[in-house]
PDB file of N, CA and C in Angstrom:
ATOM      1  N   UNK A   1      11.590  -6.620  -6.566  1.00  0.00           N
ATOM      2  CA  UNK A   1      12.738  -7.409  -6.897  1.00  0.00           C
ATOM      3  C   UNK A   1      12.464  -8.840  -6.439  1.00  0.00           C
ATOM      4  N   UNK A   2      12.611  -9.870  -7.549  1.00  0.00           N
ATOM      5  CA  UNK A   2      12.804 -11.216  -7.079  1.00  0.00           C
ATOM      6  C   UNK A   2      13.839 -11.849  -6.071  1.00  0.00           C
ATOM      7  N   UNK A   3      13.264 -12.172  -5.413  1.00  0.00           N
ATOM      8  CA  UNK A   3      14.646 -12.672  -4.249  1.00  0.00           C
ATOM      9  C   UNK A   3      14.593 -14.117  -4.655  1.00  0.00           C
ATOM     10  N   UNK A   4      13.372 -14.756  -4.369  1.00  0.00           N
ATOM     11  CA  UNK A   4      14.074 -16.704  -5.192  1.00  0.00           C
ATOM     12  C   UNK A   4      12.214 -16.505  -6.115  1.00  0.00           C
ATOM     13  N   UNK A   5      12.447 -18.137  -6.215  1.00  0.00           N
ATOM     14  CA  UNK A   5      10.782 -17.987  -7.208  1.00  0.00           C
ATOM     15  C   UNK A   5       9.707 -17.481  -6.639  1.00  0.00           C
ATOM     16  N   UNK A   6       8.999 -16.991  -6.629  1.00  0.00           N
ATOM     17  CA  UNK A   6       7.421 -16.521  -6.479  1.00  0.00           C
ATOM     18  C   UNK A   6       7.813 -15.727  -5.310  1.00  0.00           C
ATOM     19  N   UNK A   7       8.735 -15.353  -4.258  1.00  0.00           N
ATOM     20  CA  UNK A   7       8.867 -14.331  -3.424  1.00  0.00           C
ATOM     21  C   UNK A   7       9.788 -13.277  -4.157  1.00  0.00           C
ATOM     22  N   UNK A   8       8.680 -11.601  -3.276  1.00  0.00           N
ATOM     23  CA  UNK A   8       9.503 -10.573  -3.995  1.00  0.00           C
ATOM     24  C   UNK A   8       9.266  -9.499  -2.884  1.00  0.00           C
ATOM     25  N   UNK A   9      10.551  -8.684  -2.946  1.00  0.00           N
ATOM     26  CA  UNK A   9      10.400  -7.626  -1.528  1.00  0.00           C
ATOM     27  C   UNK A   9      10.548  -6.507  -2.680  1.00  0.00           C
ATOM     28  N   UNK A  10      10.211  -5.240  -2.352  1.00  0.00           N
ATOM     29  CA  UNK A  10      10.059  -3.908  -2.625  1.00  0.00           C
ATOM     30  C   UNK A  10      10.572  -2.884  -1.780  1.00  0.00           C
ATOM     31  N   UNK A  11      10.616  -1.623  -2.051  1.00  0.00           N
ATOM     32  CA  UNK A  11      10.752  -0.623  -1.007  1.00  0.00           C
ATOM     33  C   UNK A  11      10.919   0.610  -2.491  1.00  0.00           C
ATOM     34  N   UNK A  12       9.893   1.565  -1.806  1.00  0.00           N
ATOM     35  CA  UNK A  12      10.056   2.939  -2.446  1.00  0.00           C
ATOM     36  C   UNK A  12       9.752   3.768  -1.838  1.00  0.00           C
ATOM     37  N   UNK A  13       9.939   5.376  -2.209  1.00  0.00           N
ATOM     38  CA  UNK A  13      10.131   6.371  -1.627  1.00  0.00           C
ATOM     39  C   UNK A  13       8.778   6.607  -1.968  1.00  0.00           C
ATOM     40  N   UNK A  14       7.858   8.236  -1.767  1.00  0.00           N
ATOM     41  CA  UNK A  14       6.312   8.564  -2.776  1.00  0.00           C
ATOM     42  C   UNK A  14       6.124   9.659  -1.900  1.00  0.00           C
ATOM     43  N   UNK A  15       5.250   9.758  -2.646  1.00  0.00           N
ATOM     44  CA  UNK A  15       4.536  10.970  -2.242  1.00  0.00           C
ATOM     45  C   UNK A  15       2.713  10.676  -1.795  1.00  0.00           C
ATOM     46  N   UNK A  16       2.161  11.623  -1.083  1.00  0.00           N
ATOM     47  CA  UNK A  16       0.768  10.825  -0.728  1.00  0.00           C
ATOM     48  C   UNK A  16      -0.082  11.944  -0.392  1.00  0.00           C
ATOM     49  N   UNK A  17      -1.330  11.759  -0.596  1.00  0.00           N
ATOM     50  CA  UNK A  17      -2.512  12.995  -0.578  1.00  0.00           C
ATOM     51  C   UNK A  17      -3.564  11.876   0.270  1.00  0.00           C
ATOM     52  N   UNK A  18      -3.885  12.762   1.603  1.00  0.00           N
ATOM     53  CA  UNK A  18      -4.487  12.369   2.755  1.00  0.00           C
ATOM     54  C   UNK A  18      -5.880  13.339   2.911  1.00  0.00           C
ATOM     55  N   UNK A  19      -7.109  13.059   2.118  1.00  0.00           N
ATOM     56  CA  UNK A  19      -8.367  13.629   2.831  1.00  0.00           C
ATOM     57  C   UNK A  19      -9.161  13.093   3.639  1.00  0.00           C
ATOM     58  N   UNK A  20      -9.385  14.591   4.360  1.00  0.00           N
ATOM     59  CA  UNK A  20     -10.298  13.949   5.984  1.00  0.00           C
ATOM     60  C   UNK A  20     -11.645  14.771   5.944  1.00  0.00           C
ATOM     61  N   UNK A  21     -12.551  14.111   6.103  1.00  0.00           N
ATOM     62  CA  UNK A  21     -13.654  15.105   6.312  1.00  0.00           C
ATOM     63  C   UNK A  21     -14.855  14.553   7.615  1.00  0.00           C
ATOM     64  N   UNK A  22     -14.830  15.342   8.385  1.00  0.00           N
ATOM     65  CA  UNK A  22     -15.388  15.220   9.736  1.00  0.00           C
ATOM     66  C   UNK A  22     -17.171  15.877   9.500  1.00  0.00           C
ATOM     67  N   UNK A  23     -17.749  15.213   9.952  1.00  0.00           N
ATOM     68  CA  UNK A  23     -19.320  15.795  10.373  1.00  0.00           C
ATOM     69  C   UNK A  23     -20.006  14.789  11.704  1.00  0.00           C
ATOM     70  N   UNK A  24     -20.982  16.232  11.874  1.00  0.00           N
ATOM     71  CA  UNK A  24     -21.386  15.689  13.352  1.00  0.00           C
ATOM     72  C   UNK A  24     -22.691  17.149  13.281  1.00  0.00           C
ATOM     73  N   UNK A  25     -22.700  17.436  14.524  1.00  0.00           N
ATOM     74  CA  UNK A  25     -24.119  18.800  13.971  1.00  0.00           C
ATOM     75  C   UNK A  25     -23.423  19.929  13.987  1.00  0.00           C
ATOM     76  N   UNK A  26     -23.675  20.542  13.037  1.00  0.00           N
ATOM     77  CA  UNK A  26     -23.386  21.567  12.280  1.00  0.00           C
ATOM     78  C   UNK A  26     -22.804  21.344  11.230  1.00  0.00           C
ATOM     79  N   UNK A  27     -21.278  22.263  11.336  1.00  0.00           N
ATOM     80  CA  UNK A  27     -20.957  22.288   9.802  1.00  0.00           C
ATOM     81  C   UNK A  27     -19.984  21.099   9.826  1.00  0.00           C
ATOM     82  N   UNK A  28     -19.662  20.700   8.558  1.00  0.00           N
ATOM     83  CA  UNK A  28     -18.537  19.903   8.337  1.00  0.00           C
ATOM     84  C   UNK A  28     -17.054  20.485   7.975  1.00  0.00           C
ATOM     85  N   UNK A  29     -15.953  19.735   8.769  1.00  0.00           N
ATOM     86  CA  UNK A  29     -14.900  20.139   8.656  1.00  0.00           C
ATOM     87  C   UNK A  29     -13.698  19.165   7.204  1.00  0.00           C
ATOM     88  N   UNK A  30     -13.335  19.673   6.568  1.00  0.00           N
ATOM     89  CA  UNK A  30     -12.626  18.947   5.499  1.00  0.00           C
ATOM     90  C   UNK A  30     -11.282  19.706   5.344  1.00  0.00           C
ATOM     91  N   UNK A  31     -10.458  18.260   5.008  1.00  0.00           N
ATOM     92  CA  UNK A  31      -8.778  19.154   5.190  1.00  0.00           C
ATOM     93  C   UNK A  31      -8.363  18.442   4.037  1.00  0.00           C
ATOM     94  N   UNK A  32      -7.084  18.720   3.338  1.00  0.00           N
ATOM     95  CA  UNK A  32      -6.353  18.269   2.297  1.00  0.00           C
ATOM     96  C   UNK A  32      -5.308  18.061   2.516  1.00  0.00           C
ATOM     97  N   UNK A  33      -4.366  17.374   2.817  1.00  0.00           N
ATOM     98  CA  UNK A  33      -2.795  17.086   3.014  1.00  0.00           C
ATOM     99  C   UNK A  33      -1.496  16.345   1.937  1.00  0.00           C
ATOM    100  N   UNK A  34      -0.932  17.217   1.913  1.00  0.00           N
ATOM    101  CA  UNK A  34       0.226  16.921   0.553  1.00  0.00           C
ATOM    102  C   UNK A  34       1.565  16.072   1.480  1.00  0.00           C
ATOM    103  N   UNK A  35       2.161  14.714   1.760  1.00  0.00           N
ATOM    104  CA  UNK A  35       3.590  14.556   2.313  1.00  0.00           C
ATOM    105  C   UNK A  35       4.018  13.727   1.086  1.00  0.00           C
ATOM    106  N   UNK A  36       5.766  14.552   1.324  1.00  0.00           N
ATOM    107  CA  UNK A  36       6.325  14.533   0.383  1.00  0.00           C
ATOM    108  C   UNK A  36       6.901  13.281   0.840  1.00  0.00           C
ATOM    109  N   UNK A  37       7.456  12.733   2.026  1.00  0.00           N
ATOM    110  CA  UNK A  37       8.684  11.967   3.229  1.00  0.00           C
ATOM    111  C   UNK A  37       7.800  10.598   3.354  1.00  0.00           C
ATOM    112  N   UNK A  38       7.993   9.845   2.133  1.00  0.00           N
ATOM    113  CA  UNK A  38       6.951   8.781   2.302  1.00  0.00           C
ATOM    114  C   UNK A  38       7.911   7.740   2.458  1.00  0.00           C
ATOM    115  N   UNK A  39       7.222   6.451   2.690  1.00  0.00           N
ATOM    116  CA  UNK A  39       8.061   5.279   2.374  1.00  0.00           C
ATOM    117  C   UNK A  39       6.854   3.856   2.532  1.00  0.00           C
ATOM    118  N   UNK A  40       7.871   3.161   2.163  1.00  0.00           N
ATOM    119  CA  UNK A  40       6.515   1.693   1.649  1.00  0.00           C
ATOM    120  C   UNK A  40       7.485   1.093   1.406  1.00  0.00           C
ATOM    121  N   UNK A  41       7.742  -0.012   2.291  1.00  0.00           N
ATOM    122  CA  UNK A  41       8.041  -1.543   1.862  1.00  0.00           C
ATOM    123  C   UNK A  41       6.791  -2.950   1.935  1.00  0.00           C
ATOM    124  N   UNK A  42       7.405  -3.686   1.071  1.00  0.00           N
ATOM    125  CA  UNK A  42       6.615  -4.796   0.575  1.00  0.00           C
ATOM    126  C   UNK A  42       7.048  -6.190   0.422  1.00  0.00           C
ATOM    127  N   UNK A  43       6.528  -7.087   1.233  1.00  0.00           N
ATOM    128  CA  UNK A  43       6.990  -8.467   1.003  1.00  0.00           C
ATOM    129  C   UNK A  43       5.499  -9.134   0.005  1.00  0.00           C
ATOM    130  N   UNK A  44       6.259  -9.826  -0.845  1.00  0.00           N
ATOM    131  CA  UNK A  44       5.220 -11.045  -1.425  1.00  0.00           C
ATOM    132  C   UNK A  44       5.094 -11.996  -1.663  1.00  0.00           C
ATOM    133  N   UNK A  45       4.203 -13.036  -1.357  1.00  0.00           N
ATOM    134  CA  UNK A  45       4.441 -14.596  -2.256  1.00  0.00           C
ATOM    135  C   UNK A  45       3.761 -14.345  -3.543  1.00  0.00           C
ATOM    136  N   UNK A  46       3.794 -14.808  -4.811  1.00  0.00           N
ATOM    137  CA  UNK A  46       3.060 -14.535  -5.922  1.00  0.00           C
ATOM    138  C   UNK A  46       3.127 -16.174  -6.659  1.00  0.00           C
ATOM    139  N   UNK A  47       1.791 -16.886  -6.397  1.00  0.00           N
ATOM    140  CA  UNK A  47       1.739 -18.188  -6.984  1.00  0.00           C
ATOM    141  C   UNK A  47       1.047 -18.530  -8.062  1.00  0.00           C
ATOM    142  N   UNK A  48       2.050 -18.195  -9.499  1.00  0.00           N
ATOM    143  CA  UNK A  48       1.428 -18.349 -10.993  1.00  0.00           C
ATOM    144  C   UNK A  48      -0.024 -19.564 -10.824  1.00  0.00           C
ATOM    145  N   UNK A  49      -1.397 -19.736 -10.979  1.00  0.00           N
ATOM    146  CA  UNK A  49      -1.999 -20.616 -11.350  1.00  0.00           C
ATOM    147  C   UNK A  49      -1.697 -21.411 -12.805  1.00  0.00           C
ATOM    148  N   UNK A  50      -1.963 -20.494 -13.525  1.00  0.00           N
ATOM    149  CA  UNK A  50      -1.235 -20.652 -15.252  1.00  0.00           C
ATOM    150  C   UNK A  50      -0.941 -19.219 -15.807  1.00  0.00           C
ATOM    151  N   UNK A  51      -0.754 -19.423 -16.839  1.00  0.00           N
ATOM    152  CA  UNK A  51      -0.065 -18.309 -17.822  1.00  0.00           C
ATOM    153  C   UNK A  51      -0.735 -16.969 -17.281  1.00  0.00           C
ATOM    154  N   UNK A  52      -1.927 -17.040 -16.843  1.00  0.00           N
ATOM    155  CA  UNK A  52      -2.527 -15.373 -16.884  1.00  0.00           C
ATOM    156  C   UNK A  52      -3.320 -15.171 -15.505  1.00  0.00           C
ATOM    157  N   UNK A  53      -3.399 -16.663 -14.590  1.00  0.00           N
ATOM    158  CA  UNK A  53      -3.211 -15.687 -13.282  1.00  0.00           C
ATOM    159  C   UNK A  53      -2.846 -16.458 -12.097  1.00  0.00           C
ATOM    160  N   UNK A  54      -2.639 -15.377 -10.890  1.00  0.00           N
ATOM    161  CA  UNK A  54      -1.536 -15.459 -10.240  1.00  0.00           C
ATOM    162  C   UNK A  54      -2.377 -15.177  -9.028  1.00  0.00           C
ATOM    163  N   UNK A  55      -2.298 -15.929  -7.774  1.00  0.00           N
ATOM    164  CA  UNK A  55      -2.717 -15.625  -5.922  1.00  0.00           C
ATOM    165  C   UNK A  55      -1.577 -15.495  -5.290  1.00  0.00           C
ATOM    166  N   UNK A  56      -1.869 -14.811  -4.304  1.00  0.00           N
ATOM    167  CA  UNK A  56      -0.522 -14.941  -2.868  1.00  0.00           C
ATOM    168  C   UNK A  56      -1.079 -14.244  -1.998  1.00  0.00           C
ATOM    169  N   UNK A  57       0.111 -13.380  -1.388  1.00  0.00           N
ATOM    170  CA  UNK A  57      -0.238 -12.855   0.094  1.00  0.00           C
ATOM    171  C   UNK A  57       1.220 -11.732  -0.305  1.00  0.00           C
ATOM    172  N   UNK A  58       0.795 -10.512   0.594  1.00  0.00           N
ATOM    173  CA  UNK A  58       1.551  -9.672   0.750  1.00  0.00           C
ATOM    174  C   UNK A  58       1.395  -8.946   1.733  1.00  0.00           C
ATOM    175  N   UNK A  59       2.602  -8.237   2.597  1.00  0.00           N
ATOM    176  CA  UNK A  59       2.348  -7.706   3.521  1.00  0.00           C
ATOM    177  C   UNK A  59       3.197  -6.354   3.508  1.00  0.00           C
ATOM    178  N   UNK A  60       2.408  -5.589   3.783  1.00  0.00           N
ATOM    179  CA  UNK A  60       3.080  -3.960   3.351  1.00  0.00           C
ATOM    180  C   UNK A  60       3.342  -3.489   4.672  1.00  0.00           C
ATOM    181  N   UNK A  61       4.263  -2.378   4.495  1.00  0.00           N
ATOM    182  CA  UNK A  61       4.245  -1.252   5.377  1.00  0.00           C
ATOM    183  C   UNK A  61       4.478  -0.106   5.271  1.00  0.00           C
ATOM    184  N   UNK A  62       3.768   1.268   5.741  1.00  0.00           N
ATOM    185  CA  UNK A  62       3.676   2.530   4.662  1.00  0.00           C
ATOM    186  C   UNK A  62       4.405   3.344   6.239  1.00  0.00           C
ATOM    187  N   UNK A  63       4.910   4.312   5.656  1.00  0.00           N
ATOM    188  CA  UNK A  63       4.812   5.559   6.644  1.00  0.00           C
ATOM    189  C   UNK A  63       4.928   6.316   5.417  1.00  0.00           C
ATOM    190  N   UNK A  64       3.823   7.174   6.594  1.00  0.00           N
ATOM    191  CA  UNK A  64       3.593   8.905   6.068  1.00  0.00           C
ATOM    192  C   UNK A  64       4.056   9.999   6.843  1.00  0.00           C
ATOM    193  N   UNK A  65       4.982  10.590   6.366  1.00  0.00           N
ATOM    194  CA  UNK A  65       5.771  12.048   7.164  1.00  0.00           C
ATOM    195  C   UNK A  65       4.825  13.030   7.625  1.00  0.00           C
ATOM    196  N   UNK A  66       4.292  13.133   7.001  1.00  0.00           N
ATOM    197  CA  UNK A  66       3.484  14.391   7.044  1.00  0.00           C
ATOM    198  C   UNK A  66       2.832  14.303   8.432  1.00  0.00           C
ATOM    199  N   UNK A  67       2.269  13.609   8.618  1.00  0.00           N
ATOM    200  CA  UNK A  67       1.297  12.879   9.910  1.00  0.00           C
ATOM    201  C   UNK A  67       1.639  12.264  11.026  1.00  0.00           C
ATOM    202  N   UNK A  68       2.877  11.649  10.649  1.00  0.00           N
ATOM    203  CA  UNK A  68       3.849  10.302  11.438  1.00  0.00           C
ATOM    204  C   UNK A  68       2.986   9.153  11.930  1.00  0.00           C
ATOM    205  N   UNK A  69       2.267   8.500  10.348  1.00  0.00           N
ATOM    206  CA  UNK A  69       1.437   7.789  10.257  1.00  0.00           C
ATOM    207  C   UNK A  69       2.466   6.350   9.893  1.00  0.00           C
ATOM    208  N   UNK A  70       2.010   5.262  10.589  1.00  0.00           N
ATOM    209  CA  UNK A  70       2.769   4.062  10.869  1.00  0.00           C
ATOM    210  C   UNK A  70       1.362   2.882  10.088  1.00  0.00           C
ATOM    211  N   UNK A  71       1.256   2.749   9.598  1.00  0.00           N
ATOM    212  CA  UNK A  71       0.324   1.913   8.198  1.00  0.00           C
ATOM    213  C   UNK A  71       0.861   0.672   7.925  1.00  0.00           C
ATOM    214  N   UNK A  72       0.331  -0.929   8.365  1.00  0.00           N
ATOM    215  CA  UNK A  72       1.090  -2.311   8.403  1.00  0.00           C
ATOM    216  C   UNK A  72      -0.358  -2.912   7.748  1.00  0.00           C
ATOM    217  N   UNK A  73      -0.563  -3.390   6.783  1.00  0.00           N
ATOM    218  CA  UNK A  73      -1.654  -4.844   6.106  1.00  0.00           C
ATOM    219  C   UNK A  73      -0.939  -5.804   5.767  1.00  0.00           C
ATOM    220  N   UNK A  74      -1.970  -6.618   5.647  1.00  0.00           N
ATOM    221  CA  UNK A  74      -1.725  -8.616   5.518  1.00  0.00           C
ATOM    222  C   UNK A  74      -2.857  -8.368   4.493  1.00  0.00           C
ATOM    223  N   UNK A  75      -2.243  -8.468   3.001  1.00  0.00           N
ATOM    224  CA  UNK A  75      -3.356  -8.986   2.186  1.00  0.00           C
ATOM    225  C   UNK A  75      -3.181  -9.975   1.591  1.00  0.00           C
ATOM    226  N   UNK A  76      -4.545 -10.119   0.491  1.00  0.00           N
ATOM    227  CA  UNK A  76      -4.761 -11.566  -0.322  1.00  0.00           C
ATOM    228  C   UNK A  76      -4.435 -10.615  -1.734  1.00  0.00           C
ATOM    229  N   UNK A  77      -3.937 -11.527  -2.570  1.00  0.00           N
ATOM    230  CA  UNK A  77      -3.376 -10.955  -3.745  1.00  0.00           C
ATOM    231  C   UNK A  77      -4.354 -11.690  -4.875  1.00  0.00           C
ATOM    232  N   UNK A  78      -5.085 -11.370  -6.022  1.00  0.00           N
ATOM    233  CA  UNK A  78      -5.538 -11.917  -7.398  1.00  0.00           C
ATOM    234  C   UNK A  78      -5.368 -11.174  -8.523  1.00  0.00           C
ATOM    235  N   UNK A  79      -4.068 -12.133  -9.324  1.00  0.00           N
ATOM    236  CA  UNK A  79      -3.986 -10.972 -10.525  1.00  0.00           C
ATOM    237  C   UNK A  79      -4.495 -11.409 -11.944  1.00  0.00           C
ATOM    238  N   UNK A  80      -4.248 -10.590 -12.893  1.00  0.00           N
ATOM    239  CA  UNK A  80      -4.333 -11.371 -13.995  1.00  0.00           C
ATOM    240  C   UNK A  80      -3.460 -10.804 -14.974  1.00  0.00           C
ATOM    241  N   UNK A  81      -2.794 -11.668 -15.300  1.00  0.00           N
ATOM    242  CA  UNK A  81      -1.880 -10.501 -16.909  1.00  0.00           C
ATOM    243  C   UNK A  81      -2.496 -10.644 -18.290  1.00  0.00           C
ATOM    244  N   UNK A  82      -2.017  -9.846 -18.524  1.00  0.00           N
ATOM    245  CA  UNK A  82      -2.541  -9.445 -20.017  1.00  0.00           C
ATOM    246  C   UNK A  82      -1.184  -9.633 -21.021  1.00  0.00           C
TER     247      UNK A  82
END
């Protein structure tokens, strides 16, 4: 959702699939994980260059239920539309 020009916040619910696979000597251990209890919000700047592309910065934050995984990035954004 646009809040004023080129800034936009988000927030959704999801779902998320978490594989882990461990080795060391012997055998390897591998797990699969399904959480349903997700969440993700999102702030962004999004600064049109021209018509078809666009830089900024965004900064997320995820939790995962399943795990009670707490997930925060600072990224660089490059898009292009079509």
């Amino acid at each position: 959702m646009r809040i004023v020009d080129n800034f936009y916040l988000s927030v959704a619910p999801g779902l998320a699939v978490q594989f882990s696979r461990i080795s060391g000597i012997g055998d390897k251990i591998k797990s699969t994980q399904y959480s349903f209890a997700n969440f993700e919000a999102c702030a962004s700047y999004l600064y049109p260059l021209n018509k078809h592309f666009v830089v900024g910065g965004e900064t997320r934050f995820l939790y995962i239920g399943k795990t009670n995984d707490y997930i925060m990035s600072l990224n660089a954004v490059f898009a292009v539309k079509l």
